[in-house]
N, C-alpha and C. Protein backbone atom coordinates (compact mmCIF):
# COMPACT_ATOMS: atom_id res chain seq x y z
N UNK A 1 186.15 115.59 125.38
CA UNK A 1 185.06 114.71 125.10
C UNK A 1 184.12 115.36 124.12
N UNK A 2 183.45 114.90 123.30
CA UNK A 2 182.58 115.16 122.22
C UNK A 2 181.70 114.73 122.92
N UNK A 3 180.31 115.79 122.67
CA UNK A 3 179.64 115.65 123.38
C UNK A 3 178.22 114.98 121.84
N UNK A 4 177.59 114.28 122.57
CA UNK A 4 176.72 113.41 121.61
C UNK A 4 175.70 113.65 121.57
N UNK A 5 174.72 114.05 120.72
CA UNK A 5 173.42 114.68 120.94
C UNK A 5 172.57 113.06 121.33
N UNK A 6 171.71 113.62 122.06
CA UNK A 6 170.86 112.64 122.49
C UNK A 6 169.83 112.55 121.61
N UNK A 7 168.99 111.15 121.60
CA UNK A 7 167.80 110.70 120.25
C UNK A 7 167.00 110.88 121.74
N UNK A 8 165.78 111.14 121.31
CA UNK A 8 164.56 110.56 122.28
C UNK A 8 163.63 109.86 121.13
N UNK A 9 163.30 108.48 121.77
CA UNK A 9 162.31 107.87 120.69
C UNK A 9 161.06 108.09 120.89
N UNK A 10 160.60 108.76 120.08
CA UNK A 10 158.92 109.35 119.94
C UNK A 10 158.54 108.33 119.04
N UNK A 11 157.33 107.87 119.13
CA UNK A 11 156.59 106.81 118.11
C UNK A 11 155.75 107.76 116.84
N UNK A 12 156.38 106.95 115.91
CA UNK A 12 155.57 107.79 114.80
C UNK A 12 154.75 106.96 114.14
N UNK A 13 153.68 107.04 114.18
CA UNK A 13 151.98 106.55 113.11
C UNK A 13 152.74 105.89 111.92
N UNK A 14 152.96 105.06 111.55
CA UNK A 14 152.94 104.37 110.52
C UNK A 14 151.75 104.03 109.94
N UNK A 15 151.70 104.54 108.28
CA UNK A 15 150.81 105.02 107.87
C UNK A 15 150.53 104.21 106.40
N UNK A 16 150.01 103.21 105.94
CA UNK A 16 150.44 102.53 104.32
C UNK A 16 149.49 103.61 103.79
N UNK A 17 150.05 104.02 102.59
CA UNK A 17 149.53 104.79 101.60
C UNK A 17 148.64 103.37 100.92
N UNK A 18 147.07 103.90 100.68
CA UNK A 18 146.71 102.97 100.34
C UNK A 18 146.21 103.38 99.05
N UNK A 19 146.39 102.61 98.32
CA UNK A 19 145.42 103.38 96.66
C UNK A 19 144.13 102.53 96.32
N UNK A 20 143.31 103.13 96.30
CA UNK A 20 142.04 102.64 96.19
C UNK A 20 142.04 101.67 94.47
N UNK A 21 141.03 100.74 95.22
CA UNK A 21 141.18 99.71 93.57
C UNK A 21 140.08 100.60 93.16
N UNK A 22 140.28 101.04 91.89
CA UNK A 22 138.81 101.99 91.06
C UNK A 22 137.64 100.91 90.90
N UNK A 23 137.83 99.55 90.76
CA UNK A 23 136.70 98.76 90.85
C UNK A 23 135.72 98.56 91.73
N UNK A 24 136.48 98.63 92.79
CA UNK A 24 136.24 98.20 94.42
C UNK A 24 135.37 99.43 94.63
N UNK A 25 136.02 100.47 94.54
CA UNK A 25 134.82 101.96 94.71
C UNK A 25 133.75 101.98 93.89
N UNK A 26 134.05 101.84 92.40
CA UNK A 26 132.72 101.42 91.95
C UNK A 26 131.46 100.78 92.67
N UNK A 27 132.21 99.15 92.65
CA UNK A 27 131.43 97.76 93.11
C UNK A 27 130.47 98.51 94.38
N UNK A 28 131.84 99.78 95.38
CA UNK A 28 130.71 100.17 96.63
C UNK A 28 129.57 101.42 95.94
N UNK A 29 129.73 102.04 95.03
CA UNK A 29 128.92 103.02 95.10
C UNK A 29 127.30 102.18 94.51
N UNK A 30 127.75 101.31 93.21
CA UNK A 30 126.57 100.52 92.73
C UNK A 30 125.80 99.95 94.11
N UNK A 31 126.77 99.24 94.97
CA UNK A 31 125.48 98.97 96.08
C UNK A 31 124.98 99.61 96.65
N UNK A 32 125.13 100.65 96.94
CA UNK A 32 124.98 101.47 97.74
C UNK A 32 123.53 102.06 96.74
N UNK A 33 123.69 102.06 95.50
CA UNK A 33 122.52 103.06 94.80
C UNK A 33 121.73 101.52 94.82
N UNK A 34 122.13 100.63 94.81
CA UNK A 34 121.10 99.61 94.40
C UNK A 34 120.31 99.38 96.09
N UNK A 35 121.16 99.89 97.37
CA UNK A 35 120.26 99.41 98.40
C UNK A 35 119.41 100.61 98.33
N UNK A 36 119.71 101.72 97.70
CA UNK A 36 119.03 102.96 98.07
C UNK A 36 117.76 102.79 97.02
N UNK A 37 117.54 102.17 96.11
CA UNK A 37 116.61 102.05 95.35
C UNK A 37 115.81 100.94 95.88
N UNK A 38 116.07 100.18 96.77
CA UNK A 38 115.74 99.00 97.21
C UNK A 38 114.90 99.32 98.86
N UNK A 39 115.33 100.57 98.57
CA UNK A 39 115.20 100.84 100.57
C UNK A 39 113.18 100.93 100.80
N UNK A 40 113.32 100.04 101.61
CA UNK A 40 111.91 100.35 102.11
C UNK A 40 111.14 101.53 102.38
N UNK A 41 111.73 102.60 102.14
CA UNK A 41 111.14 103.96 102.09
C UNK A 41 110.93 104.37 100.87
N UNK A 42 110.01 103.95 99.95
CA UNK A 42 110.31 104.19 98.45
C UNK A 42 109.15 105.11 98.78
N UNK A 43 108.10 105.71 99.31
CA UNK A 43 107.16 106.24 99.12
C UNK A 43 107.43 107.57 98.99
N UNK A 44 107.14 108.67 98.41
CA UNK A 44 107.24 110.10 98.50
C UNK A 44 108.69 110.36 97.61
N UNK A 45 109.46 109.54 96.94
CA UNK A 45 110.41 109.59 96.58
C UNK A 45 110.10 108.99 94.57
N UNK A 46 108.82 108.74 94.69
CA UNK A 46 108.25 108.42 93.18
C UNK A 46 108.22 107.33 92.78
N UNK A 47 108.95 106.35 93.80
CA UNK A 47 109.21 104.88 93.80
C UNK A 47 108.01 103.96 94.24
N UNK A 48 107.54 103.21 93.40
CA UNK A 48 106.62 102.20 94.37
C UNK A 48 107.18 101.32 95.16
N UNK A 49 106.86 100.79 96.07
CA UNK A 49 107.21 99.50 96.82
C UNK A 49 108.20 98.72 96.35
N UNK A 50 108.44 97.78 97.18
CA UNK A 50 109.34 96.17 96.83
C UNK A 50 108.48 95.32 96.02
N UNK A 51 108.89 94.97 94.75
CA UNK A 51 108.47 94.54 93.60
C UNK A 51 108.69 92.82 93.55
N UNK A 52 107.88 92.28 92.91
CA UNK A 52 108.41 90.70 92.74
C UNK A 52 107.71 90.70 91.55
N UNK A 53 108.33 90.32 90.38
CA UNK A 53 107.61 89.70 89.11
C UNK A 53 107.71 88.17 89.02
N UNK A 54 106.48 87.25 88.88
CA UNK A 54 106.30 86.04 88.49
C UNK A 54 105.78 85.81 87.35
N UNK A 55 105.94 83.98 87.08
CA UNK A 55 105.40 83.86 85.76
C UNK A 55 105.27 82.29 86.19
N UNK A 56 103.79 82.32 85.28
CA UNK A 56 103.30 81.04 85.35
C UNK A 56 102.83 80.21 84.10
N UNK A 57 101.94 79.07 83.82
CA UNK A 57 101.57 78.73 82.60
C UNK A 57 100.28 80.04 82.26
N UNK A 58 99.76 80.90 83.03
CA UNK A 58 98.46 81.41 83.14
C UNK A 58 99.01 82.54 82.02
N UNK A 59 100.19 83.42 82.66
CA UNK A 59 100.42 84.54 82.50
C UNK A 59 101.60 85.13 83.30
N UNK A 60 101.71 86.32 83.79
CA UNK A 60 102.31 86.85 84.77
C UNK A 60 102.19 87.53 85.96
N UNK A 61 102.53 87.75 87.07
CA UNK A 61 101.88 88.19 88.17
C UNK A 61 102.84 88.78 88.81
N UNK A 62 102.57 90.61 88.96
CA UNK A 62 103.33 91.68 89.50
C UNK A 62 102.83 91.46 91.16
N UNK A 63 103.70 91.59 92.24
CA UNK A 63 103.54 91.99 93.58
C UNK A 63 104.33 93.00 94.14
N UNK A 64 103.40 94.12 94.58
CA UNK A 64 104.30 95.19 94.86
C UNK A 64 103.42 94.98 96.25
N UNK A 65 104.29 96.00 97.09
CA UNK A 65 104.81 96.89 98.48
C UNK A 65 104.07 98.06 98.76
N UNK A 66 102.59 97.98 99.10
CA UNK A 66 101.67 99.12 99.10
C UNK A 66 101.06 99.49 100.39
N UNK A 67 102.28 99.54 101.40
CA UNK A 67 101.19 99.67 102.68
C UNK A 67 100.85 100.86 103.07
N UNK A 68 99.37 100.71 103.65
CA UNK A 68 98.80 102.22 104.16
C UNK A 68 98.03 102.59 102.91
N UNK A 69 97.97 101.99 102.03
CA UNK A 69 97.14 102.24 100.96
C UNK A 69 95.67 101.12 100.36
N UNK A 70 94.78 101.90 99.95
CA UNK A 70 93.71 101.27 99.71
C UNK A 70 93.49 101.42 98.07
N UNK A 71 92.81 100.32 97.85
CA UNK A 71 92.21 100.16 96.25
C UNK A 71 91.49 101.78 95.24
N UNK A 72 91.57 102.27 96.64
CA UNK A 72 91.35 103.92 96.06
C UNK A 72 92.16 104.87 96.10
N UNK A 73 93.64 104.71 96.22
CA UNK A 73 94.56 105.01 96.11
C UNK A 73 95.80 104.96 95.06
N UNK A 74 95.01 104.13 94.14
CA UNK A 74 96.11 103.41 93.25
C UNK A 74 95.04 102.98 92.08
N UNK A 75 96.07 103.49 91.08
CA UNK A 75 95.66 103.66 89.71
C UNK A 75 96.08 102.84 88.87
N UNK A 76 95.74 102.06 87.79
CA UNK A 76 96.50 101.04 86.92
C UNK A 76 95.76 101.65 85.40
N UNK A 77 96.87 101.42 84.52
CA UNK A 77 96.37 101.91 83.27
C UNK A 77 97.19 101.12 82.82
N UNK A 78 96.43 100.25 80.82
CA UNK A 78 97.37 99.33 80.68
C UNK A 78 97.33 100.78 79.12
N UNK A 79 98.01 100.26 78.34
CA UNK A 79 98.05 101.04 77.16
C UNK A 79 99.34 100.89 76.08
N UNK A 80 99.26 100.25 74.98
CA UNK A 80 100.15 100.50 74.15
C UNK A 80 100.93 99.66 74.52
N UNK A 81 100.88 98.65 74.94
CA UNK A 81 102.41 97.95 75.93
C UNK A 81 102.40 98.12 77.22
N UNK A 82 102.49 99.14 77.63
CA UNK A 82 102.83 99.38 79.05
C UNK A 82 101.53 99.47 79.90
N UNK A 83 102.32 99.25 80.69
CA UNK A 83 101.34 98.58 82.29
C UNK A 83 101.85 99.89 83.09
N UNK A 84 101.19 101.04 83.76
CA UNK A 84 101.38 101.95 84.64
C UNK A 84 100.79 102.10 85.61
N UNK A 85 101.14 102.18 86.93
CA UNK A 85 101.00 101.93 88.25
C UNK A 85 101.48 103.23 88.78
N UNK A 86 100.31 103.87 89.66
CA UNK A 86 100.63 105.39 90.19
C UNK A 86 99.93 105.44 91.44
N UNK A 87 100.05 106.36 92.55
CA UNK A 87 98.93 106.23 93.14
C UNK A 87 100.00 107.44 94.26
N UNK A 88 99.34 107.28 95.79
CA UNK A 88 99.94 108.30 96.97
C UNK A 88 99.10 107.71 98.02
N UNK A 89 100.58 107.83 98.57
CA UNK A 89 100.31 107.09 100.22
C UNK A 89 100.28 108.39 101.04
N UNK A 90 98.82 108.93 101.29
CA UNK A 90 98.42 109.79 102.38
C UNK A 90 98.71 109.50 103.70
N UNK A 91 99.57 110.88 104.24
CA UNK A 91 99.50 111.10 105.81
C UNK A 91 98.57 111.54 106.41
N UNK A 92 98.10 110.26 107.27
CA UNK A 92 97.02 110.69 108.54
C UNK A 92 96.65 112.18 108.76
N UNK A 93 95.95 113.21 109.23
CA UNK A 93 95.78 114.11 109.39
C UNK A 93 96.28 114.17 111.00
N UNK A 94 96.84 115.09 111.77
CA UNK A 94 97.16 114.84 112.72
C UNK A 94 96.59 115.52 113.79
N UNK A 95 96.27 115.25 114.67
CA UNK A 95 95.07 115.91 116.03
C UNK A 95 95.80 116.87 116.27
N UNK A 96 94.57 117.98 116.42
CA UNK A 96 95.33 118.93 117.15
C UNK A 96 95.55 118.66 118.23
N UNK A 97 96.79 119.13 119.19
CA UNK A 97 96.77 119.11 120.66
C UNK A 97 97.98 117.96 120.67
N UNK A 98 98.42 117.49 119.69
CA UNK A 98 99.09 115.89 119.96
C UNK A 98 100.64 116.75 119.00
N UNK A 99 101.91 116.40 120.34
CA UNK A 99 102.61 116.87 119.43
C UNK A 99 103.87 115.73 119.40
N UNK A 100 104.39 115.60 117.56
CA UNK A 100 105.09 114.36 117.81
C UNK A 100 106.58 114.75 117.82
N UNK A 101 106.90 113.64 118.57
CA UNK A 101 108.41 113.23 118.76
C UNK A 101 109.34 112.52 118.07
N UNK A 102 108.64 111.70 117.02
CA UNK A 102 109.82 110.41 116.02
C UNK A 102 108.16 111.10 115.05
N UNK A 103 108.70 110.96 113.90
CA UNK A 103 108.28 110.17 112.80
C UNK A 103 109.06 110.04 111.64
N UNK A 104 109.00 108.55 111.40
CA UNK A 104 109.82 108.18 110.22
C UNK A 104 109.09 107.17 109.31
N UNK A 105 107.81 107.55 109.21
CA UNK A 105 106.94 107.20 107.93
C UNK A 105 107.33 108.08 107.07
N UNK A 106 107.23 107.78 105.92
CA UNK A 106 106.93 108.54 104.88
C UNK A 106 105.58 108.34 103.63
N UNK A 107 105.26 109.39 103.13
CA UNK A 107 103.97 109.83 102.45
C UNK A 107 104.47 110.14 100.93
N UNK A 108 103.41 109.92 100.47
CA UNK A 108 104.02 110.82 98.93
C UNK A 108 103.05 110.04 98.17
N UNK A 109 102.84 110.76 96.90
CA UNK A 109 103.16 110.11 95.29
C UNK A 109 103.92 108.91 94.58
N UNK A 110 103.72 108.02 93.98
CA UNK A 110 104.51 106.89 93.44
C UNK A 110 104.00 106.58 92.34
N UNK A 111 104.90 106.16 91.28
CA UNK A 111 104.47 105.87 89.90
C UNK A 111 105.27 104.68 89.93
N UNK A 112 105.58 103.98 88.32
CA UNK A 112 106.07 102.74 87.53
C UNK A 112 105.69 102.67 86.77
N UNK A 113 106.60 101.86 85.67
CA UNK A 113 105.71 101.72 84.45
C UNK A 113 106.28 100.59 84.07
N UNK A 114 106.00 99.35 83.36
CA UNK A 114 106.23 98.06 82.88
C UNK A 114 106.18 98.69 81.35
N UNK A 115 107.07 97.93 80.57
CA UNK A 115 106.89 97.42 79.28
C UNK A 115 106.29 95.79 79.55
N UNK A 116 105.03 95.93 79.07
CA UNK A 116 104.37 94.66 78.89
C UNK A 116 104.85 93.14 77.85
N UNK A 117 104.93 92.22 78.27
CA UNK A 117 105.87 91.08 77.74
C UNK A 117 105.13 90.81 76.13
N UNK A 118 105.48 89.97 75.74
CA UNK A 118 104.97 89.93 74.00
C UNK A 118 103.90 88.79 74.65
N UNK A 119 102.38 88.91 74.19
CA UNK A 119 101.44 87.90 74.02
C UNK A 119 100.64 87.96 75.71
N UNK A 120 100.73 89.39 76.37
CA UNK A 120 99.56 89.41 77.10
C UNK A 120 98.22 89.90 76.53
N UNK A 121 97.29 89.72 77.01
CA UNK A 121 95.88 90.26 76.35
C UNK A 121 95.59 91.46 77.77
N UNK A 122 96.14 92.48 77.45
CA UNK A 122 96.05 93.69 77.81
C UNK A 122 94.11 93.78 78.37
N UNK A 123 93.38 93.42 77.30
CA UNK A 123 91.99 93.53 78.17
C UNK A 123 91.73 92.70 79.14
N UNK A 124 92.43 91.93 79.69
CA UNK A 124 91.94 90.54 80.53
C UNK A 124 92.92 90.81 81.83
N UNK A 125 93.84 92.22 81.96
CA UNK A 125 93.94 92.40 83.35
C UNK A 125 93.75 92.44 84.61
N UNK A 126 93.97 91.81 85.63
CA UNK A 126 93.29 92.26 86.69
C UNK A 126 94.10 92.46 87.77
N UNK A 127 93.78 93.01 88.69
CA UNK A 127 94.58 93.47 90.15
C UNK A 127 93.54 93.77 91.22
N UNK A 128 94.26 93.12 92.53
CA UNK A 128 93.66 92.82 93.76
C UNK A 128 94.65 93.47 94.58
N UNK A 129 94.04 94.03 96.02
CA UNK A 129 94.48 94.62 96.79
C UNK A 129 94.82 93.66 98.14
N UNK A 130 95.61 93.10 99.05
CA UNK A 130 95.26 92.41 100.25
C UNK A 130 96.50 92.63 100.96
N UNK A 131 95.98 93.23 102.53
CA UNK A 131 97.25 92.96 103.47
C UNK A 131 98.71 93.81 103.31
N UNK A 132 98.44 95.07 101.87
CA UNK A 132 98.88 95.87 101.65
C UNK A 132 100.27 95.98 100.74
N UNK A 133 99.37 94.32 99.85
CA UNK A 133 99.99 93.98 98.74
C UNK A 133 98.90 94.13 97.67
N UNK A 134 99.93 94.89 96.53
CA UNK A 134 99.09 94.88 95.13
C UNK A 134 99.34 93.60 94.48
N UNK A 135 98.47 93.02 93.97
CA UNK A 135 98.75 91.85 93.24
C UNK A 135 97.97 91.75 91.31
N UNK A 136 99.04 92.13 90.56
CA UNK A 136 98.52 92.19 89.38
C UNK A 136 98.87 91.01 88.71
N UNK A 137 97.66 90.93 88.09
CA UNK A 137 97.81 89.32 86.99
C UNK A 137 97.57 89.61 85.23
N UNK A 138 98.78 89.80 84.57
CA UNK A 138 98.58 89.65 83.67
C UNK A 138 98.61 88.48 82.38
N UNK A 139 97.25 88.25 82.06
CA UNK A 139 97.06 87.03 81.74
C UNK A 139 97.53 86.76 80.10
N UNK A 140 98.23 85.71 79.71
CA UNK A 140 98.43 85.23 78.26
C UNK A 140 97.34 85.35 77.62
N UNK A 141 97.86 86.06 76.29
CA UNK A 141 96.55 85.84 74.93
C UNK A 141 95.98 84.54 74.67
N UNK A 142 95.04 83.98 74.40
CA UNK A 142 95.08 82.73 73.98
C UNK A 142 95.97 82.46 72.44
N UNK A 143 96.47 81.74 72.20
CA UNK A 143 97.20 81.14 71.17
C UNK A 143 96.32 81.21 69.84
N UNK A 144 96.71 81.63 68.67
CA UNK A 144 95.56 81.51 67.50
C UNK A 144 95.56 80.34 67.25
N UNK A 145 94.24 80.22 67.11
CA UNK A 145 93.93 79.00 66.72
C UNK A 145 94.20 78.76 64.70
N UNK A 146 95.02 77.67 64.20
CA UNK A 146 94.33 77.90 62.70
C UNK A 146 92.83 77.22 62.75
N UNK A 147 92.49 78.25 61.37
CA UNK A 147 91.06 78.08 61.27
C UNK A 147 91.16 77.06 59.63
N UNK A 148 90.60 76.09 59.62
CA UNK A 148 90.06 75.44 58.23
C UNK A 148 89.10 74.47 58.32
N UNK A 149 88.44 75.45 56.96
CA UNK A 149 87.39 75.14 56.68
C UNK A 149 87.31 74.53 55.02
N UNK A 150 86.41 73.78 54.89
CA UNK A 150 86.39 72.96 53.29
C UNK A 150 85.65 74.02 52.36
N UNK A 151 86.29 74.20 51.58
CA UNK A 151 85.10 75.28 50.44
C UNK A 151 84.63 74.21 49.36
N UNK A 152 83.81 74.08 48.96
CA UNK A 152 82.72 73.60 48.08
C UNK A 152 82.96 74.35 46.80
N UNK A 153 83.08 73.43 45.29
CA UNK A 153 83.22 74.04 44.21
C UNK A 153 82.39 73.71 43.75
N UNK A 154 81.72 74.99 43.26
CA UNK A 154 80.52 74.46 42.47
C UNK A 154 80.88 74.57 40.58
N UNK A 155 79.84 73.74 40.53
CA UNK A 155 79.81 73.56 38.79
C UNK A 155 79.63 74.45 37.93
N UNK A 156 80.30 74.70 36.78
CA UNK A 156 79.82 75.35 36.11
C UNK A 156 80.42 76.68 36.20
């Protein structure tokens, strides 16, 4: 008799080799930088707030993401075109004697800068503070007016 080697069936991991679509990794890393630029922790990182730009017949109107901050905290300079927005969201001073367990505020420094649209009147800026929204209004130039006038020829 020939003797027959025996099989024992062990299960083996079936495994698809998968090849990544190079787009698909892209498509994830862009979101990924776009939620990270987007992330509600922009403070201390040089980022201002969550931004909304509008536009109306008036002009235009910036709303940023400024909480924990006051009208003395935040700086606006218009100049040359650009509209610059800077300021720092101060951490509380903390008691002595009090010791913490979580914190996941963050503090810091924050800047921006706009290129200003064609036909604002840069002197007629203004910005309001409320509820720990900045609200800037930048208002349209008025339109030139033509000017005419009759000139008179005299004689002679």
């Amino acid at each position: 008799m020939i003797a027959r080697p025996t099989f024992v069936a062990t299960p083996v991991r079936a495994t698809a080799a998968r090849v990544a679509d190079p787009f698909a990794v892209l498509q994830r890393q862009v979101g990924r930088l776009i939620d990270d630029y987007r992330a509600p922790d922009t403070f201390g990182s040089g980022r201002i707030g969550a931004t909304d730009i509008t536009e109306d017949a008036t002009g235009y109107h910036i709303y940023i993401e400024v909480p924990g901050c006051s009208e003395k905290d935040i700086t606006l300079n218009a100049s040359n075109g650009v509209l610059g927005i800077s300021g720092e969201k101060k951490s509380p001073v903390a008691e002595t004697g009090h010791k913490t367990h979580v914190s996941t505020r963050s503090f810091g420094a924050f800047s921006e800068h706009f290129n200003l649209p064609e036909g604002v009147d840069e002197d007629k800026i203004t910005a309001r503070i409320k509820d720990g929204v900045l609200k800037v209004t930048l208002p349209r130039r008025e339109p030139a007016r033509p000017t005419e006038r009759r000139i008179d020829i005299q004689p002679g």
